[in-house]
N, C-alpha and C. Protein backbone atom coordinates (compact mmCIF):
# COMPACT_ATOMS: atom_id res chain seq x y z
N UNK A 1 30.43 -19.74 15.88
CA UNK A 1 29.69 -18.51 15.97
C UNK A 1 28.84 -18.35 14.70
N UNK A 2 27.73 -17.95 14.69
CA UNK A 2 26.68 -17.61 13.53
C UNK A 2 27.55 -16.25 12.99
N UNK A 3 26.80 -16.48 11.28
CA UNK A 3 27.09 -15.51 10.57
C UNK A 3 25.62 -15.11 9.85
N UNK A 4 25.80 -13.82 10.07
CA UNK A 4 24.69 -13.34 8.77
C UNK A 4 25.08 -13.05 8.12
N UNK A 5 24.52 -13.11 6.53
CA UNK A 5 24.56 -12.59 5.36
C UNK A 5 24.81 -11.38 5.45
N UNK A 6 25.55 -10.87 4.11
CA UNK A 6 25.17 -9.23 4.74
C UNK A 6 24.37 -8.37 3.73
N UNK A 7 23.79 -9.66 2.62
CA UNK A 7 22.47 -9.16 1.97
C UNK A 7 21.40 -10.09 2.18
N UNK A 8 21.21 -9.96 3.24
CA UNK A 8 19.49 -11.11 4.34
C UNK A 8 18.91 -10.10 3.88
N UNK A 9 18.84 -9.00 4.21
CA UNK A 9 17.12 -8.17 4.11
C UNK A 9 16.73 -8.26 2.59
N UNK A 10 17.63 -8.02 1.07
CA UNK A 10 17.06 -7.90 0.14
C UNK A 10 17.53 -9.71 -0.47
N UNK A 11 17.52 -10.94 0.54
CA UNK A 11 17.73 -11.98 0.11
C UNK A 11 16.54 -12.31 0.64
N UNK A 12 16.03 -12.18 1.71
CA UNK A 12 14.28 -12.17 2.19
C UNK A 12 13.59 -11.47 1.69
N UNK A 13 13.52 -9.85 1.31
CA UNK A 13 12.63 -9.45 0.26
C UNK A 13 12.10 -10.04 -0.89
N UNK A 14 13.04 -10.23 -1.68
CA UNK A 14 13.29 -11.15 -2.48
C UNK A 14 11.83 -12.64 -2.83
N UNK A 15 11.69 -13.10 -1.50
CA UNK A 15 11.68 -14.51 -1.29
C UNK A 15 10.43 -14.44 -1.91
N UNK A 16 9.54 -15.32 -3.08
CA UNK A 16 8.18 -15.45 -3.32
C UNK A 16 7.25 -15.57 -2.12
N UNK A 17 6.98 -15.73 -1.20
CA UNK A 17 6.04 -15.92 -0.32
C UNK A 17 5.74 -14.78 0.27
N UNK A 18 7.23 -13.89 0.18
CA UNK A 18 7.61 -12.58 1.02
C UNK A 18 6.38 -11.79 -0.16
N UNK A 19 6.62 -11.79 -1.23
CA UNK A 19 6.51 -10.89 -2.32
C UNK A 19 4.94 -10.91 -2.26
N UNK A 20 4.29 -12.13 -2.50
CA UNK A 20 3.10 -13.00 -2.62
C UNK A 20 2.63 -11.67 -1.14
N UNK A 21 2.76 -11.82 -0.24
CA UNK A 21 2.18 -11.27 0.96
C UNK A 21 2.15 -9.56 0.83
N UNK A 22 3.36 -8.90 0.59
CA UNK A 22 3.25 -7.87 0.14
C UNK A 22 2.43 -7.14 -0.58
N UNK A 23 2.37 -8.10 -2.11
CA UNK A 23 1.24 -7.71 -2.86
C UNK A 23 0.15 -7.61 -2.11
N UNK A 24 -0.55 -9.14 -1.30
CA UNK A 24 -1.98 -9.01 -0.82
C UNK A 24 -2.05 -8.06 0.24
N UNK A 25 -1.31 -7.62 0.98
CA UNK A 25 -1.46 -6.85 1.97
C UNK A 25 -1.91 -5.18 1.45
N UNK A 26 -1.15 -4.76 0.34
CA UNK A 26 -1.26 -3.70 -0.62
C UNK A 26 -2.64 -3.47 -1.09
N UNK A 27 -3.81 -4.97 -1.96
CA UNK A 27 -4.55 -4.95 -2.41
C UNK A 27 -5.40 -4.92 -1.19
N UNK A 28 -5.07 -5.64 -0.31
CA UNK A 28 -6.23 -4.86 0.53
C UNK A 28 -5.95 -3.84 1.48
N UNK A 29 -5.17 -3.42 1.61
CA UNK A 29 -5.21 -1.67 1.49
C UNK A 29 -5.57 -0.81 0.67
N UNK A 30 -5.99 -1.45 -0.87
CA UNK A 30 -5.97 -0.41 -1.66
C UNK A 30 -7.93 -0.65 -1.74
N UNK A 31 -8.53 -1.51 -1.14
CA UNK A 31 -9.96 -1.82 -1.44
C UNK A 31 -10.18 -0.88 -0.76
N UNK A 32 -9.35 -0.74 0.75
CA UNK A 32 -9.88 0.12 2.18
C UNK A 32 -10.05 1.59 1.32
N UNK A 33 -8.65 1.91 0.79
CA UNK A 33 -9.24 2.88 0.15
C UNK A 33 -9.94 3.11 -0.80
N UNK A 34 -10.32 2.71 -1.86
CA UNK A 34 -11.23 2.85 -2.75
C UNK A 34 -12.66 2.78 -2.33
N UNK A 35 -13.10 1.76 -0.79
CA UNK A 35 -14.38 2.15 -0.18
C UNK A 35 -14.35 3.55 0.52
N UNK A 36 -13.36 4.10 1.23
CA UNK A 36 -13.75 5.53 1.32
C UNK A 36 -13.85 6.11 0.19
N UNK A 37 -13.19 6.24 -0.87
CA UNK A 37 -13.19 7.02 -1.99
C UNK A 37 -14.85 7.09 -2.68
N UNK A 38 -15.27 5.54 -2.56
CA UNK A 38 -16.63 5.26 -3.35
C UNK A 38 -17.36 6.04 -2.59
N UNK A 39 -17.19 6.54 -1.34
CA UNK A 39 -18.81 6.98 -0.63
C UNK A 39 -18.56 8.65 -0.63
N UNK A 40 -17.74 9.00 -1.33
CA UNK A 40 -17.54 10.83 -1.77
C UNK A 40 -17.35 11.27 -3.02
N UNK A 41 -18.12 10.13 -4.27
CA UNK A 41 -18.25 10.54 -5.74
C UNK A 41 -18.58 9.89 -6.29
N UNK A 42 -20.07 10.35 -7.13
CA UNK A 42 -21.08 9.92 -7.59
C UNK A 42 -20.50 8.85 -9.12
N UNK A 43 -19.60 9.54 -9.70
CA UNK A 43 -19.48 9.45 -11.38
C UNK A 43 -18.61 8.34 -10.74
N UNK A 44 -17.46 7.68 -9.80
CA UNK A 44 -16.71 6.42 -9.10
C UNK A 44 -15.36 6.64 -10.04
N UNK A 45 -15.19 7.78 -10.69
CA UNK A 45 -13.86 7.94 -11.63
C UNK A 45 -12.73 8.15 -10.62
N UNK A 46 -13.10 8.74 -9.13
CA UNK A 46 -11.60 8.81 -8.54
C UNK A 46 -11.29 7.02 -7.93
N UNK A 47 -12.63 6.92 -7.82
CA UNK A 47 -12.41 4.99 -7.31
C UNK A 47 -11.59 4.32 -8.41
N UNK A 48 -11.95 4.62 -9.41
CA UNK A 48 -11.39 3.77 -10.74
C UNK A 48 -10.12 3.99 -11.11
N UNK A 49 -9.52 5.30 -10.36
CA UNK A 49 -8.31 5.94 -10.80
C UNK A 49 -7.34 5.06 -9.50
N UNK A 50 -7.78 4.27 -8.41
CA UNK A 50 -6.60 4.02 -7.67
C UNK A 50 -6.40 2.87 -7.86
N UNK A 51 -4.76 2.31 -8.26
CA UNK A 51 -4.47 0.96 -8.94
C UNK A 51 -3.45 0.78 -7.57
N UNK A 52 -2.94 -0.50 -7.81
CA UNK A 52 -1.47 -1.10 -7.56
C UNK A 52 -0.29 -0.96 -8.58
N UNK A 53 0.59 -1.46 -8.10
CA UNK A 53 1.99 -1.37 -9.06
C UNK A 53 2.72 -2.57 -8.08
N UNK A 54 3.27 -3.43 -8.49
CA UNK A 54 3.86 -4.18 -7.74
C UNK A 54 5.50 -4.39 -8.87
N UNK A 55 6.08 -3.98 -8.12
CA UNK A 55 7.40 -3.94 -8.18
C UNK A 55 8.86 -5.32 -7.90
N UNK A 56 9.64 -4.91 -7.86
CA UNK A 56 10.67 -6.60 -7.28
C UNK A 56 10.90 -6.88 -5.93
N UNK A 57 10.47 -5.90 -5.10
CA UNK A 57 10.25 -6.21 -3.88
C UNK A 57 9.16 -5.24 -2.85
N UNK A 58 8.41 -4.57 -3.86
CA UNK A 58 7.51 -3.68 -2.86
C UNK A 58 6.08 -3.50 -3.79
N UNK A 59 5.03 -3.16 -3.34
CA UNK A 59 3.57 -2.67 -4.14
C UNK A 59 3.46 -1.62 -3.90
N UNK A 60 2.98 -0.43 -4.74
CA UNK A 60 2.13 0.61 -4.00
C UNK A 60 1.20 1.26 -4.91
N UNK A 61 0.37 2.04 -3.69
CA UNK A 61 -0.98 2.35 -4.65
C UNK A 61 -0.95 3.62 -4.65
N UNK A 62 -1.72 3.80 -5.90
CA UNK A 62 -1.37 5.11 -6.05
C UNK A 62 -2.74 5.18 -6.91
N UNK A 63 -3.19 6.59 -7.85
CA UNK A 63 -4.15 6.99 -8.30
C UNK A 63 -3.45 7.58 -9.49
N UNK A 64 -3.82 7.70 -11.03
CA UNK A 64 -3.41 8.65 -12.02
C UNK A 64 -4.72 9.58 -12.10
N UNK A 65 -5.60 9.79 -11.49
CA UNK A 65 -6.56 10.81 -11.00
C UNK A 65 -5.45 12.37 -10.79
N UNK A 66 -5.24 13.29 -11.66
CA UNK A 66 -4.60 14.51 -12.28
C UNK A 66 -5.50 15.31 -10.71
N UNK A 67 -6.42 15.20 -10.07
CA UNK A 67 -7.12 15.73 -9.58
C UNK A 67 -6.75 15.35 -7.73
N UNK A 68 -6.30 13.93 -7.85
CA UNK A 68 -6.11 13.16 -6.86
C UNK A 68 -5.17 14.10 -5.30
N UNK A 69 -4.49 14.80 -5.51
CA UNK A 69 -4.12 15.66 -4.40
C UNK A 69 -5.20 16.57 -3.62
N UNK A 70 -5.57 16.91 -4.63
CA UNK A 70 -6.92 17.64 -4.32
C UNK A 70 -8.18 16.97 -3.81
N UNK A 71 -8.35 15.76 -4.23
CA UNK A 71 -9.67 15.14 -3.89
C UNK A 71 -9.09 14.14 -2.65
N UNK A 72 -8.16 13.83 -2.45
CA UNK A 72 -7.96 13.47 -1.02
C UNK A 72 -7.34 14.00 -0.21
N UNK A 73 -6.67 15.46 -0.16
CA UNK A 73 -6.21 16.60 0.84
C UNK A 73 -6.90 17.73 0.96
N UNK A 74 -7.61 17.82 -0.11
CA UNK A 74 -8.75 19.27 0.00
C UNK A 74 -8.24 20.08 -0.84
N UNK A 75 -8.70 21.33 -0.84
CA UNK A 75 -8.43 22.76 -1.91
C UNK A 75 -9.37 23.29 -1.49
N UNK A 76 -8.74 24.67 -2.21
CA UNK A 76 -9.82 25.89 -1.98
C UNK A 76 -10.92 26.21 -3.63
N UNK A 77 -11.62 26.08 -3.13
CA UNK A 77 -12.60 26.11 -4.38
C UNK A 77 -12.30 27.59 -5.12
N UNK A 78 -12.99 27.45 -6.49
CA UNK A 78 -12.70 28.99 -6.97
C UNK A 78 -13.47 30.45 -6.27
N UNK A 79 -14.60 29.62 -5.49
CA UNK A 79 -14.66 31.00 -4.90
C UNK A 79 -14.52 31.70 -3.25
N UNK A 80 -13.22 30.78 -2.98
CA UNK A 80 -12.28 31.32 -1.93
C UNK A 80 -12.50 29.87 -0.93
N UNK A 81 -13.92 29.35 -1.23
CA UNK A 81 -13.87 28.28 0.22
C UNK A 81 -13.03 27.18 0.40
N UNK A 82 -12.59 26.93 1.46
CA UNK A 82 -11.82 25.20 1.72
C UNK A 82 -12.77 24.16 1.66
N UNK A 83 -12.58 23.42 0.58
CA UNK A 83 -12.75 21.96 0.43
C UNK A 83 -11.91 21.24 1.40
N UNK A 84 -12.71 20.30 2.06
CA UNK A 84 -12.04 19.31 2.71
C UNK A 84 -11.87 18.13 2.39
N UNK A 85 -10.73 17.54 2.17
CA UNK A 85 -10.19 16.65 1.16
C UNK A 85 -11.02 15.03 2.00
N UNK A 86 -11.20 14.03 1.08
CA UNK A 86 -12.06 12.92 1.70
C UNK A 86 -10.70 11.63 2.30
N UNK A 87 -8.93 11.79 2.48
CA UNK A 87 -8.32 11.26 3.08
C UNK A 87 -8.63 9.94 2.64
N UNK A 88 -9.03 9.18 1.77
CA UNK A 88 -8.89 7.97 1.28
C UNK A 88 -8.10 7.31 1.36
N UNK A 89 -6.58 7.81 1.32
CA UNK A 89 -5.68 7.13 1.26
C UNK A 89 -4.72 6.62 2.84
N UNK A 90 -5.40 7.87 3.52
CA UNK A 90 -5.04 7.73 4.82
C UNK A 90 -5.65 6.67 5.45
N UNK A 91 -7.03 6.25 5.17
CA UNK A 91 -7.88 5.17 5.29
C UNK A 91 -6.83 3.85 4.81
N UNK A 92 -6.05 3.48 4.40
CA UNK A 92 -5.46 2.26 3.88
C UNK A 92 -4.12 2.34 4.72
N UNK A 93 -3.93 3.36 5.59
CA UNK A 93 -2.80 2.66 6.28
C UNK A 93 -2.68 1.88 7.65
């Protein structure tokens, strides 16, 4: 009778090829978003703000853009109106 491991999932996480793919799959998710991001700001500082992080078995992207909730979910401006956020990130999944 076969046996599985009963640490296969983080003995395949693990695996360089696994990892290798993860990353690239991440980076180009993270281009998808940074081309929406590029076509809703002139100065390209929220483009410049979204990186990777690649970790021991996972990547993710993220933005240190202090502003970044706001510029991809929206807000209400200071004088009462809704901004509608440009979803960049939703674009990368």
């Amino acid at each position: 009778m076969a046996e599985l491991m009963r640490d296969l999932d983080a003995y395949v996480a693990h695996l360089p090829g696994v990892r290798q793919e993860v990353k690239r799959v991440a980076e180009e998710r993270a281009a998808r978003v940074r081309a929406v991001a590029a076509g809703h700001q002139d100065s390209g500082e929220f483009v410049r703000s979204i990186k990777t992080h690649s970790g021991d078995t996972d990547t993710i992207i993220y933005s240190d853009d202090p502003a970044a909730l706001s510029k991809n979910y929206g807000h209400q401006a200071a004088n009462g109106r809704m901004v509608e956020g440009i979803h960049a990130f939703e674009a990368g999944l």
